[in-house]
C-alpha atoms as a PDB file:
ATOM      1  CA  UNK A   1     -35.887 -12.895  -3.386  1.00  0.00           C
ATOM      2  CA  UNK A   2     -32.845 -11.016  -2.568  1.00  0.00           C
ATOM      3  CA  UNK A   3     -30.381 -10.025  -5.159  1.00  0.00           C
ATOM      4  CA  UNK A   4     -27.347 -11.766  -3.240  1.00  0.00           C
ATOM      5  CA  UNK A   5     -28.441 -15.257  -2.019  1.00  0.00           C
ATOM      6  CA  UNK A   6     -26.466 -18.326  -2.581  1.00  0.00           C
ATOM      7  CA  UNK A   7     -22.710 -19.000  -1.784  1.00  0.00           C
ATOM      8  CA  UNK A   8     -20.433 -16.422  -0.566  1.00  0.00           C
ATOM      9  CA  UNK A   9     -17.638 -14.975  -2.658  1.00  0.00           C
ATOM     10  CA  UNK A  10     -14.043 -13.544  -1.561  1.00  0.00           C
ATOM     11  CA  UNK A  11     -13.038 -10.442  -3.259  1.00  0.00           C
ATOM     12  CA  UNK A  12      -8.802 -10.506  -3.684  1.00  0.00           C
ATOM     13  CA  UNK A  13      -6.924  -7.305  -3.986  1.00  0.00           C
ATOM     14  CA  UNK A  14      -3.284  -7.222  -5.131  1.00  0.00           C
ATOM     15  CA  UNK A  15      -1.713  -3.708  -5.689  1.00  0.00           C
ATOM     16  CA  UNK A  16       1.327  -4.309  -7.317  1.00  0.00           C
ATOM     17  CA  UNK A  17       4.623  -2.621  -8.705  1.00  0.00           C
ATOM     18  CA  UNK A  18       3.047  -2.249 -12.377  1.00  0.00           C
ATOM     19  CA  UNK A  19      -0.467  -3.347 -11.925  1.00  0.00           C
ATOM     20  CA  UNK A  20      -3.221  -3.532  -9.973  1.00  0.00           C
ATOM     21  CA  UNK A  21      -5.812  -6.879  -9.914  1.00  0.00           C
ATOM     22  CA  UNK A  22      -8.992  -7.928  -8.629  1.00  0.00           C
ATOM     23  CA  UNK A  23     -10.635 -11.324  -8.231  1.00  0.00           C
ATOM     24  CA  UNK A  24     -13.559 -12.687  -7.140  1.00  0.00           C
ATOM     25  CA  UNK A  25     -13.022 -16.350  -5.486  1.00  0.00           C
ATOM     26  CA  UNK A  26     -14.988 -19.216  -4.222  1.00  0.00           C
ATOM     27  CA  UNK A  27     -13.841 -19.846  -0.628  1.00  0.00           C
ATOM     28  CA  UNK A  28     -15.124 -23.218  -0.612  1.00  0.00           C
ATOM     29  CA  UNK A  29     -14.019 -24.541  -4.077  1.00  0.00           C
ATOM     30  CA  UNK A  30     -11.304 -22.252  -4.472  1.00  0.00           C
ATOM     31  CA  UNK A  31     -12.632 -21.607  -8.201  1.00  0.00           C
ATOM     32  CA  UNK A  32     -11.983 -18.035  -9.615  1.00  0.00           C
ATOM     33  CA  UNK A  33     -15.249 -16.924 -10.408  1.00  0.00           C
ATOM     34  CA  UNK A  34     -14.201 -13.537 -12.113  1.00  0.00           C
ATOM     35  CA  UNK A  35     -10.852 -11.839 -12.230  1.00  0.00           C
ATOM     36  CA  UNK A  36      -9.811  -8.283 -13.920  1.00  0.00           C
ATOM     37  CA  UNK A  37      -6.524  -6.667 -13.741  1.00  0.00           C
ATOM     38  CA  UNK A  38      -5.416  -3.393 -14.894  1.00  0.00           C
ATOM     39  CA  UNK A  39      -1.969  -1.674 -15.802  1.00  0.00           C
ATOM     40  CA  UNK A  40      -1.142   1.435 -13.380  1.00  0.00           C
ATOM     41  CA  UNK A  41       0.811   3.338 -15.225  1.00  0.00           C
ATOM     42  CA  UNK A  42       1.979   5.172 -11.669  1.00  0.00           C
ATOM     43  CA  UNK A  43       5.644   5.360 -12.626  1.00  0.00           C
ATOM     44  CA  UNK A  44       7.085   9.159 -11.877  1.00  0.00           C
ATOM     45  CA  UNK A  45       9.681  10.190 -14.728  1.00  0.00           C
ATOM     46  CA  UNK A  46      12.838  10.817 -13.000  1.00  0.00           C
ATOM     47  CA  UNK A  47      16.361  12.163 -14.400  1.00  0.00           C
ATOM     48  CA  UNK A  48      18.395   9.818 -15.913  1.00  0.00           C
ATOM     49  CA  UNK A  49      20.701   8.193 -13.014  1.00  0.00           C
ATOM     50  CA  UNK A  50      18.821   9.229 -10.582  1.00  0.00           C
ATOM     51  CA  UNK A  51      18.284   7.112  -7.250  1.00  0.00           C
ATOM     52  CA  UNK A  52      14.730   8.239  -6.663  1.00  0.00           C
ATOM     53  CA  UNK A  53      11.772   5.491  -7.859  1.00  0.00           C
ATOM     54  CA  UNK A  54       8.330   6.998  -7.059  1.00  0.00           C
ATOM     55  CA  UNK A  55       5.243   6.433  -8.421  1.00  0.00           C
ATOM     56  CA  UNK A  56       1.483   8.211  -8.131  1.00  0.00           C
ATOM     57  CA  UNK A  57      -0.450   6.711  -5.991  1.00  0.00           C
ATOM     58  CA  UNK A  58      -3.568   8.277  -7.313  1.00  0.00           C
ATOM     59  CA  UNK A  59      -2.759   6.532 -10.394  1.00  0.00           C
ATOM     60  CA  UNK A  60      -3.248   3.405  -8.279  1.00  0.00           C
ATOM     61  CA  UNK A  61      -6.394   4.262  -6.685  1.00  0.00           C
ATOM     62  CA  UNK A  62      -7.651   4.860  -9.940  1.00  0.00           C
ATOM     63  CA  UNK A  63      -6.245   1.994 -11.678  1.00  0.00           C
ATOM     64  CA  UNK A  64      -7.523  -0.427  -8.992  1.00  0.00           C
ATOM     65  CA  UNK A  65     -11.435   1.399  -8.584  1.00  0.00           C
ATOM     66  CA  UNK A  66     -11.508   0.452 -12.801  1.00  0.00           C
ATOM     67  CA  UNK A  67     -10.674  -3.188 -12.205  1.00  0.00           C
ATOM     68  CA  UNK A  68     -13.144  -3.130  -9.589  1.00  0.00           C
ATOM     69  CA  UNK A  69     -15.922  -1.829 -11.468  1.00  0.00           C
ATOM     70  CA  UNK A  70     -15.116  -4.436 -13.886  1.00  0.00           C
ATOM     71  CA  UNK A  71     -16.229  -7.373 -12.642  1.00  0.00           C
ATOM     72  CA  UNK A  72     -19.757  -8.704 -12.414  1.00  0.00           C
ATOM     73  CA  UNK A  73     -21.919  -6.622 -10.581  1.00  0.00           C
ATOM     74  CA  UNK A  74     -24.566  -9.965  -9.671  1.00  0.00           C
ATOM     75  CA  UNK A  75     -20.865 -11.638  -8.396  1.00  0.00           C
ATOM     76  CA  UNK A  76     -19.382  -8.153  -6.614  1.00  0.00           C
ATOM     77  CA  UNK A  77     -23.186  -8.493  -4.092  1.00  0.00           C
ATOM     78  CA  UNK A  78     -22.222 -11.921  -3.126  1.00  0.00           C
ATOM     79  CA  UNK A  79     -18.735 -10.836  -1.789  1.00  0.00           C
ATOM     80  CA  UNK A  80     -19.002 -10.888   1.708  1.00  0.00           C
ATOM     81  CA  UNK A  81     -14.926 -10.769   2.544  1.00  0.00           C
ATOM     82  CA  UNK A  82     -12.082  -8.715   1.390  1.00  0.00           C
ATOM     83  CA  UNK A  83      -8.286  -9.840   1.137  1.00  0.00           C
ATOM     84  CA  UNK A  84      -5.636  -7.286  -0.127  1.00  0.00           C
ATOM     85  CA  UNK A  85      -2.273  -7.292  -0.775  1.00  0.00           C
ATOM     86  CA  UNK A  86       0.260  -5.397  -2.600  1.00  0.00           C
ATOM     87  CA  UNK A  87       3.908  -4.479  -2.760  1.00  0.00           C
ATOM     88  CA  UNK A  88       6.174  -4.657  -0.022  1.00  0.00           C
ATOM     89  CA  UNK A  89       9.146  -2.205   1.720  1.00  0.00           C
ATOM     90  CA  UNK A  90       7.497   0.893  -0.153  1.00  0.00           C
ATOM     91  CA  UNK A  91       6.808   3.771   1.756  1.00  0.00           C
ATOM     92  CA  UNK A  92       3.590   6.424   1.111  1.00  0.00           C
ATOM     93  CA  UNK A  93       2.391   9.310   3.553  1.00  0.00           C
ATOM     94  CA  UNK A  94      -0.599  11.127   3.976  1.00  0.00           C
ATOM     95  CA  UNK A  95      -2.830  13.792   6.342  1.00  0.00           C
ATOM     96  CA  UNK A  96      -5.279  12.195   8.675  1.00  0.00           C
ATOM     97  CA  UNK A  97      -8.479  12.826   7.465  1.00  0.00           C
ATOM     98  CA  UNK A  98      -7.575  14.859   4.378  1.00  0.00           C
ATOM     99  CA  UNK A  99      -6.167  12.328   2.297  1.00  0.00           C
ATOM    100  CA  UNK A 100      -9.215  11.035   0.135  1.00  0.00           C
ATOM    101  CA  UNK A 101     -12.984  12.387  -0.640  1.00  0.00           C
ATOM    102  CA  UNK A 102     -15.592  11.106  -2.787  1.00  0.00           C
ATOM    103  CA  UNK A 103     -16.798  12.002  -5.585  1.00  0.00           C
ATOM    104  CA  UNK A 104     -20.339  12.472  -7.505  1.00  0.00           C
ATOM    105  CA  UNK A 105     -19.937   9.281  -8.713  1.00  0.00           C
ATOM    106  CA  UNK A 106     -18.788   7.740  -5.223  1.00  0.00           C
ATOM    107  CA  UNK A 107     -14.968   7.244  -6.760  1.00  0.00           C
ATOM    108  CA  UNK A 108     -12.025   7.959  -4.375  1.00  0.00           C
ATOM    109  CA  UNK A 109      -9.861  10.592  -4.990  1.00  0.00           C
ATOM    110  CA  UNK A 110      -6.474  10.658  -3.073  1.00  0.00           C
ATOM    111  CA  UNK A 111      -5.646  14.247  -2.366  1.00  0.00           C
ATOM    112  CA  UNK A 112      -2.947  14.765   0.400  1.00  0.00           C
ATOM    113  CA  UNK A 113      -0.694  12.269   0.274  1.00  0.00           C
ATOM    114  CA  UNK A 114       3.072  11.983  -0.906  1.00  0.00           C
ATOM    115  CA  UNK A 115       4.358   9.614  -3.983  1.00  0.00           C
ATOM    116  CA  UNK A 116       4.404   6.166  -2.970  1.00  0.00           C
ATOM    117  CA  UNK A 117       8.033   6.074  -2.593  1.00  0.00           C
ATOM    118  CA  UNK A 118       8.581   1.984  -3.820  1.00  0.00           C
ATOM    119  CA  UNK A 119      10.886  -0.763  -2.444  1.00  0.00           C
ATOM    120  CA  UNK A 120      13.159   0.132  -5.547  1.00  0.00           C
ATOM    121  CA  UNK A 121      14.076   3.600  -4.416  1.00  0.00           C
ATOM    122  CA  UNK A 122      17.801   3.226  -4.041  1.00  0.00           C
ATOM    123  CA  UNK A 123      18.638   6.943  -1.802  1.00  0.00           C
ATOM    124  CA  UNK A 124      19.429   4.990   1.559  1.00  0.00           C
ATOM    125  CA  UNK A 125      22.996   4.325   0.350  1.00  0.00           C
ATOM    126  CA  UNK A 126      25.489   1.863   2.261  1.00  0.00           C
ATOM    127  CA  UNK A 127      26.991   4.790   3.360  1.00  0.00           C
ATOM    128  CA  UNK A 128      23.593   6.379   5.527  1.00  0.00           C
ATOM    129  CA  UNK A 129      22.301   2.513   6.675  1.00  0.00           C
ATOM    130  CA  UNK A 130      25.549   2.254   8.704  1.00  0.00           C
ATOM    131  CA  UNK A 131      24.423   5.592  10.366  1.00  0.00           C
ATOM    132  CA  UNK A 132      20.887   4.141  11.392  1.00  0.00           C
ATOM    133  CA  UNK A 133      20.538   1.796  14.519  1.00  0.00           C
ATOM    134  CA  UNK A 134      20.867  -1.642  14.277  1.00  0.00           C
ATOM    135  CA  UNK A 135      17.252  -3.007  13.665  1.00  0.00           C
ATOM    136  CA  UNK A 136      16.014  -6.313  16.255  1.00  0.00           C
ATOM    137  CA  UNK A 137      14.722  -8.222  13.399  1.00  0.00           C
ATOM    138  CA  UNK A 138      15.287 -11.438  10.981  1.00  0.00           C
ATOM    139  CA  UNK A 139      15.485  -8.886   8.400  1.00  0.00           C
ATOM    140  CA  UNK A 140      18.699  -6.806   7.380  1.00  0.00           C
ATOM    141  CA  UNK A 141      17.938  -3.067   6.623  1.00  0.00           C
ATOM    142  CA  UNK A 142      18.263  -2.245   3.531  1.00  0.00           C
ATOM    143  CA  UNK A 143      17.578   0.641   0.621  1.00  0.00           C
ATOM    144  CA  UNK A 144      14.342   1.096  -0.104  1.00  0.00           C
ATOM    145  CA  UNK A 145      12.934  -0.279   3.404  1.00  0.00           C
ATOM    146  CA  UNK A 146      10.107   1.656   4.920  1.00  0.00           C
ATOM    147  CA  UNK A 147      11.607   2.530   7.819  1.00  0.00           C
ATOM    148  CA  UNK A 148      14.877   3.813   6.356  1.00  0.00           C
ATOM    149  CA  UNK A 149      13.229   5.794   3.701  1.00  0.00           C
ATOM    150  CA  UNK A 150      11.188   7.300   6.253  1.00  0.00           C
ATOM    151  CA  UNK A 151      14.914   8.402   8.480  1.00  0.00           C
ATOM    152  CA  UNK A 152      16.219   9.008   5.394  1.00  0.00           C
ATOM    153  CA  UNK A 153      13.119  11.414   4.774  1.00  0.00           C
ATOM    154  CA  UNK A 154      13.665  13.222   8.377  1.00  0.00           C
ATOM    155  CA  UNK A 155      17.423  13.951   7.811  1.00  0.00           C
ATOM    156  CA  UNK A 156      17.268  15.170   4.341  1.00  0.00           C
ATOM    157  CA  UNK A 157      13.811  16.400   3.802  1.00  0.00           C
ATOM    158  CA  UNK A 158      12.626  17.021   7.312  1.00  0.00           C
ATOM    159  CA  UNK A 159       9.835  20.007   6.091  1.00  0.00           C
ATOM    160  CA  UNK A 160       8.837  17.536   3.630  1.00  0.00           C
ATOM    161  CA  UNK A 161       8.164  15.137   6.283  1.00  0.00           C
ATOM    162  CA  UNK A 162       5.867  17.182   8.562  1.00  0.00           C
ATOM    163  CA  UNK A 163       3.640  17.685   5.982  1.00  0.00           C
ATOM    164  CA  UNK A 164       2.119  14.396   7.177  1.00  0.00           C
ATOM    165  CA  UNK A 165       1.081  12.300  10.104  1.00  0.00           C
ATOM    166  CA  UNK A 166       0.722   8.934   8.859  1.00  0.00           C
ATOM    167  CA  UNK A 167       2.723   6.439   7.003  1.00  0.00           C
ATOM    168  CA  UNK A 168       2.517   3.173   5.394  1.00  0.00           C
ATOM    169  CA  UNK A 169       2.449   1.038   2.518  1.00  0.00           C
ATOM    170  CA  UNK A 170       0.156   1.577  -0.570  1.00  0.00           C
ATOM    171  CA  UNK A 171      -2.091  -1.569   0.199  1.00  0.00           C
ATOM    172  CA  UNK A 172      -2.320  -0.262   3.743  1.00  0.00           C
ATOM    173  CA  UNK A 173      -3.256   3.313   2.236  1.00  0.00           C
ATOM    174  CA  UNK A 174      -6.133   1.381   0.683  1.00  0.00           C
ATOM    175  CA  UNK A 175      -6.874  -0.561   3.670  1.00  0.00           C
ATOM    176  CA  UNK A 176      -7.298   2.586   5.618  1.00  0.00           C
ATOM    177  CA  UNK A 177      -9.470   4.330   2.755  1.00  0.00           C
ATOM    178  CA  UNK A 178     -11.597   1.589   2.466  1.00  0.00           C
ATOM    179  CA  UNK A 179     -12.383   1.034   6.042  1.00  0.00           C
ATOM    180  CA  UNK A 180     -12.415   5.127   7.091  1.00  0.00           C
ATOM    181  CA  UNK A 181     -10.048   4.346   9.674  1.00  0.00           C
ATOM    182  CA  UNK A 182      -8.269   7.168  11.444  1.00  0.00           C
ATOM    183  CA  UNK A 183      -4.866   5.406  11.022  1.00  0.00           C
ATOM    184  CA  UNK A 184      -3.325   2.511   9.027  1.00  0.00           C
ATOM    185  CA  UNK A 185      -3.278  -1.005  10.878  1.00  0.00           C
ATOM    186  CA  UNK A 186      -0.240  -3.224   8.932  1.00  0.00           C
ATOM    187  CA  UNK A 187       0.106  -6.484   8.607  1.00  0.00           C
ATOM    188  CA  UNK A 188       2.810  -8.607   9.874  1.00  0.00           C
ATOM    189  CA  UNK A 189       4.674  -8.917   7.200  1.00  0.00           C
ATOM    190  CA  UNK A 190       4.484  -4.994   5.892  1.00  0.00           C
ATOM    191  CA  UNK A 191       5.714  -4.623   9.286  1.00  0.00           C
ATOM    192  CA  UNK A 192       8.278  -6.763   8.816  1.00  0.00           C
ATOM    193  CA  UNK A 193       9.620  -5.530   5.452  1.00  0.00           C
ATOM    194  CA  UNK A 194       9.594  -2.115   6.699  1.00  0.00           C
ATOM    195  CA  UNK A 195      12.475  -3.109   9.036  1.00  0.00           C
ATOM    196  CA  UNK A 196      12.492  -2.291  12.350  1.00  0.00           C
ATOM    197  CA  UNK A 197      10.201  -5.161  13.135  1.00  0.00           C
ATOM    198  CA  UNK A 198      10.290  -8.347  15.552  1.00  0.00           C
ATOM    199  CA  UNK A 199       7.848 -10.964  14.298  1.00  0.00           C
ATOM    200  CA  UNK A 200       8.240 -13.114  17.020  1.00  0.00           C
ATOM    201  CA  UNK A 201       7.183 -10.551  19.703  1.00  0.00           C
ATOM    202  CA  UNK A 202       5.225  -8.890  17.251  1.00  0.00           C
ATOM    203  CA  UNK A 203       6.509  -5.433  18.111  1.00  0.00           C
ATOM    204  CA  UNK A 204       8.240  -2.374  16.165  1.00  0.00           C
ATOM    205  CA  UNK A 205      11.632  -1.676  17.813  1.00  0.00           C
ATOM    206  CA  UNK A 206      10.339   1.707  19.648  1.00  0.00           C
ATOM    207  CA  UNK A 207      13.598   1.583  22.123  1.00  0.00           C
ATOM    208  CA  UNK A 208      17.246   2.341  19.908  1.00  0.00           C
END
């Protein structure tokens, strides 16, 4: 008889500001079958004052692969869908295809990528939005937004920046790692609290 028969199970991902959880969930009952969570402990040590708020994403991955691998093993084989979600506005980077590997134990390890610059960063001052285009969205632009860190990144820190060639937010780092895609696919409403984003055409603003 095979190890996995009998209902189907939906495994829930949220990566969040100060922890990371997993739970396993009966899509027809809506019953939590099995649910771990674990503390991250990403948060980067800055100088007093200071307007940067970064944390490790490795820390994440890490955080998030030990509240996997606690849960049920006989419940994880009956998971046969994957939802994720995470914090919003935050900002990380990484290389194409250099950004992760595997190890002995078949763990991830993130390797190229920047801090996961959060939604709480606070460098896009009043001052610098004014500067930016205004965005074609529901939204108003503000500090912390993906898409203002990311022009704040290009004017101040424009070596920095070309490190990389791909962008997003941390859950859509994971999405991308999980799924060994060649670039991040976001969700409409990452898009949206990025700025810069029209929900109702579903479109970035590419002309400003």
């Amino acid at each position: 008889m095979a190890r996995n028969c009998g209902r189907r199970f939906v495994l829930g991902i949220d990566v969040g500001t100060t922890s990371v959880k997993a739970t396993i969930i009966d899509p027809t009952t809506k019953a939590i079958i099995d649910s771990q969570w674990r503390q991250t402990q990403a948060e980067k040590s800055c100088e007093s004052g200071s307007l940067v708020n970064e944390q490790d994403p490795s820390r994440i991955c890490t955080a998030l692969q030990h509240a996997v691998s606690m849960l049920k093993k006989e419940q994880l084989l009956r998971v046969s869908a994957i939802g994720i979600c995470g914090q919003m506005h935050g900002v990380v980077l990484w290389k194409c295809r250099e950004a992760w590997s595997r190890n002995d134990f078949r763990r991830y390890e993130l390797e190229n990528t920047s801090q996961l610059i959060t939604w709480q960063d606070l460098r896009c001052s009043g001052e610098f939005l004014r500067t930016l285009p205004n965005p074609d969205s529901h939204l108003r632009l503000s500090t912390g937004h993906g898409c203002a860190t990311l022009f704040w990144l290009q004017r101040n820190m424009p070596e920095f920046i070309l490190q990389y060639d791909r962008a997003g937010t941390i859950q859509d780092l994971v999405v991308t790692m999980l799924c060994e895609l060649n670039q991040p696919i976001m969700s409409v409403q990452n898009a949206a609290s990025w700025g810069y984003f029209n929900t109702v055409k579903n479109k970035w603003n590419t002309k400003m």
